[in-house]
Protein backbone atom coordinates (compact mmCIF):
# COMPACT_ATOMS: atom_id res chain seq x y z
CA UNK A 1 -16.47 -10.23 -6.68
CA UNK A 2 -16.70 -6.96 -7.71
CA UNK A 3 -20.05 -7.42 -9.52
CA UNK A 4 -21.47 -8.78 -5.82
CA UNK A 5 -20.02 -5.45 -4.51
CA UNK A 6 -22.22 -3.20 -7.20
CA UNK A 7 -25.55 -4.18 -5.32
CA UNK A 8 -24.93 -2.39 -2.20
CA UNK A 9 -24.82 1.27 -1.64
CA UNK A 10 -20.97 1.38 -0.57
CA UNK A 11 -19.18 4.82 0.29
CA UNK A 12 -15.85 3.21 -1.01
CA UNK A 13 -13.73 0.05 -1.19
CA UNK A 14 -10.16 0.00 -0.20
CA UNK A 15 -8.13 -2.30 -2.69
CA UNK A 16 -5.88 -5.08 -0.82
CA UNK A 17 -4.29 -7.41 -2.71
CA UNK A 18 -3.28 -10.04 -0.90
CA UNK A 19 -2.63 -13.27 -3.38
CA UNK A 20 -0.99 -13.25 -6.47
CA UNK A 21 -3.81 -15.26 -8.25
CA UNK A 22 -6.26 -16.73 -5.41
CA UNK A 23 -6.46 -17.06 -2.17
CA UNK A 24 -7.43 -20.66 -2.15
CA UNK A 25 -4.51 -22.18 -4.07
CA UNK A 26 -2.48 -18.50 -4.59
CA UNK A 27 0.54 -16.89 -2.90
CA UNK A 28 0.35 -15.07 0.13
CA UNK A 29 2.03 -12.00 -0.86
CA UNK A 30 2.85 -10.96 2.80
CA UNK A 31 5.14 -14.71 2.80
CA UNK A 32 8.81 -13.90 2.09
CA UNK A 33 9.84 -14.48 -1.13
CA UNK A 34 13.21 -14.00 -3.55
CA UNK A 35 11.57 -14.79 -6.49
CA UNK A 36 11.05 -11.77 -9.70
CA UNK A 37 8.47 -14.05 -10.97
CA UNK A 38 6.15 -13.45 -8.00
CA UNK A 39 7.09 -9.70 -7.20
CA UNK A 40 5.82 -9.14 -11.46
CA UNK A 41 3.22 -11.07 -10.79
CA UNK A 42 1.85 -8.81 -7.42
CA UNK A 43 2.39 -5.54 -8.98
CA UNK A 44 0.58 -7.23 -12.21
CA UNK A 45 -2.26 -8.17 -10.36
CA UNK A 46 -2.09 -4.82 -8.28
CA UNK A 47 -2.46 -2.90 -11.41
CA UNK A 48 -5.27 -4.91 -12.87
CA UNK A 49 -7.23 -4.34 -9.93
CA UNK A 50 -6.29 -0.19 -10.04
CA UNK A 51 -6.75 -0.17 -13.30
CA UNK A 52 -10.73 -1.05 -12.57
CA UNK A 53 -11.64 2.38 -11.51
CA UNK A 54 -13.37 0.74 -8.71
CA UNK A 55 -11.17 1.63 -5.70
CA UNK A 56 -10.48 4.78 -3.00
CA UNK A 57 -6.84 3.94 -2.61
CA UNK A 58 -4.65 0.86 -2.52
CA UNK A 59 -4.19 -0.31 0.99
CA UNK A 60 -0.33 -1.37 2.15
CA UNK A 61 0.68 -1.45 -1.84
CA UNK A 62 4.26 -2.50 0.14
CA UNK A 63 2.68 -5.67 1.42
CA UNK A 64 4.76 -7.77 -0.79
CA UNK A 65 7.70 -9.35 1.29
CA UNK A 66 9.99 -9.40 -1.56
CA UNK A 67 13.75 -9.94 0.00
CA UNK A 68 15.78 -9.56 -3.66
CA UNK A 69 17.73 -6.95 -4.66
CA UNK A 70 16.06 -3.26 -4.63
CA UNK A 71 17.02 -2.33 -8.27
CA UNK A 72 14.64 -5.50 -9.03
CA UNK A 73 12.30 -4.45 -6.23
CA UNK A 74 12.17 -1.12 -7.36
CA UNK A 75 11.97 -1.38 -11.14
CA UNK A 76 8.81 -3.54 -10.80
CA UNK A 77 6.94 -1.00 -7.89
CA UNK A 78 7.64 2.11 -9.51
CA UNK A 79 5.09 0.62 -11.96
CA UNK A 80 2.31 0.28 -8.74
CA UNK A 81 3.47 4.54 -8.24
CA UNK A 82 2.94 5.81 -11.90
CA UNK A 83 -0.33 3.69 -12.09
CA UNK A 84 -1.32 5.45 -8.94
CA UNK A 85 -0.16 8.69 -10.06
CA UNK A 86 -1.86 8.46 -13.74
CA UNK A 87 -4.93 7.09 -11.78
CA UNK A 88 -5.07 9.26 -9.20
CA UNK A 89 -5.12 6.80 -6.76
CA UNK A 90 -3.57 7.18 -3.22
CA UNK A 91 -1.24 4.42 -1.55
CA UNK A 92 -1.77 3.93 1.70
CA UNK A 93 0.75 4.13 4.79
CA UNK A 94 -0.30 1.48 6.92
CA UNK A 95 -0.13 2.39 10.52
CA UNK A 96 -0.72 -1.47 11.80
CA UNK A 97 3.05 -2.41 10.69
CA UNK A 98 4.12 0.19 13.46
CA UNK A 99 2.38 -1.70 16.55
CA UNK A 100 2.95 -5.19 15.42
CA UNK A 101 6.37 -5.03 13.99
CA UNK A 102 5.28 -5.95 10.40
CA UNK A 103 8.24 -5.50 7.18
CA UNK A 104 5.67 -2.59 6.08
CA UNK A 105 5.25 0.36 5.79
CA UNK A 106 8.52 -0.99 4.11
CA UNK A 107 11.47 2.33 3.69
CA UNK A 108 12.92 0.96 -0.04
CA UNK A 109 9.19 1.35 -1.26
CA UNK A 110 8.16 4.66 0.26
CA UNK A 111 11.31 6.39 -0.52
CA UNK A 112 11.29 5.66 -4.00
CA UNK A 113 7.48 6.41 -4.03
CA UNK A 114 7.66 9.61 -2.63
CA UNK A 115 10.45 10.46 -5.72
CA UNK A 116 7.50 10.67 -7.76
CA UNK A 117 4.78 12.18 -5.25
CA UNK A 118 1.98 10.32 -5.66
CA UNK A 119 -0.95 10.79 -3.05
CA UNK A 120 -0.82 9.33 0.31
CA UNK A 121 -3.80 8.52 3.04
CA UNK A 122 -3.13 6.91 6.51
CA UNK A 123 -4.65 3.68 6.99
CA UNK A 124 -4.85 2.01 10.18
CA UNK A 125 -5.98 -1.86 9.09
CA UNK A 126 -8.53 -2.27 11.63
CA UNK A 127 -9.38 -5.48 12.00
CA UNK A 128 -10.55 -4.89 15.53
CA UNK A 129 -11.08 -1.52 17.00
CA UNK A 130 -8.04 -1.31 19.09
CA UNK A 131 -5.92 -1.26 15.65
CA UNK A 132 -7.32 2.09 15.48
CA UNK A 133 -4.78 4.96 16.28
CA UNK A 134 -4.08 8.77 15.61
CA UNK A 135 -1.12 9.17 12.75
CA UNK A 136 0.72 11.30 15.50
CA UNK A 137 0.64 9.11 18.65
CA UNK A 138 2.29 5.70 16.74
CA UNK A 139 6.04 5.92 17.92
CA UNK A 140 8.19 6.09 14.91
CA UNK A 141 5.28 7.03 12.37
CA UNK A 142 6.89 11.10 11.77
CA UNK A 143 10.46 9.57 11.38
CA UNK A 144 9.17 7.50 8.69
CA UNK A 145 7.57 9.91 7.19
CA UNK A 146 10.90 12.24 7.42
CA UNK A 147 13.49 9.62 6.74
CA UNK A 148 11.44 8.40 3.52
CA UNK A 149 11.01 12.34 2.33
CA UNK A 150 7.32 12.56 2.99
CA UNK A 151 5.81 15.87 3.79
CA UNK A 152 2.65 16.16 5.88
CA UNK A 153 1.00 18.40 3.30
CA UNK A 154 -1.05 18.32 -0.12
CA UNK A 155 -0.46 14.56 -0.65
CA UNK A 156 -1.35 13.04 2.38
CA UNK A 157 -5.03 12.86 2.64
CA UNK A 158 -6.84 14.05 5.44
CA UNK A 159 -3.37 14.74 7.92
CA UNK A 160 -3.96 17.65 9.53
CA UNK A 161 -1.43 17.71 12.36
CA UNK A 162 1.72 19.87 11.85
């Protein structure tokens, strides 16, 4: 897919992943799920697409709806941070969780993220238009930020607000 990407002139490509595999006969990685097996197998598949050098930033990286223990949950996604940080790759905060109630932007993954302050940018998942919304008008967005340690400064991209 990537290769059918390279013959138009894009300004970037934001880096979901979605399936752990494919998405024809793969796992939806926003189902629940208790298994290790598929949480290794989302942040190995994560990586591989980092790792390409071919993405801005890596859209809700806390999509996975892993419900296991967090030492398990957190061993494995630290992994997703320090690739980000040794890649220089920002996770996003995904505003769209806010107005529909989603599990992210999910607190066990941002507050051990922000432990090793990689860079973040405010995403918005606009499917449609109205998904689109200023960081500072979605109800609860600064108390996440706060409660997960997250400081409206150098490594959030493009915030602005004070």
């Amino acid at each position: 897919m990537l290769r059918e990407l390279e013959k138009y002139p894009l300004d970037y490509i934001i880096q979901g992943q979605h399936y752990i595999e494919d998405e024809i006969d793969g796992f939806y990685a926003g189902s629940w799920t208790c298994s290790e097996e598929r949480l290794k197998a989302y942040v190995d598949y994560t990586i591989e697409g980092m790792k390409t050098g071919r993405f801005t930033y890596l859209a809700h990286p806390d999509l996975i709806n892993y419900m296991g223990p967090d030492d398990v949950y957190c061993r494995h996604m630290r992994r997703i941070v320090e690739t980000a940080i040794d890649m220089d790759l920002p996770l996003e905060i995904n505003l769209y969780g806010f107005a529909d109630g989603r599990w992210y932007p999910s607190d066990r993954f941002f507050k051990m993220a922000a432990e090793y302050h990689p860079r973040f940018v405010i995403g918005c998942d606009a499917h449609a238009p109205w998904f689109i919304r200023q960081p500072e008008r979605v109800e609860g967005f600064t108390d996440f930020l706060l409660e997960n340690g997250i400081e409206c400064g150098d490594n959030i991209i493009g915030i602005h607000w004070k």
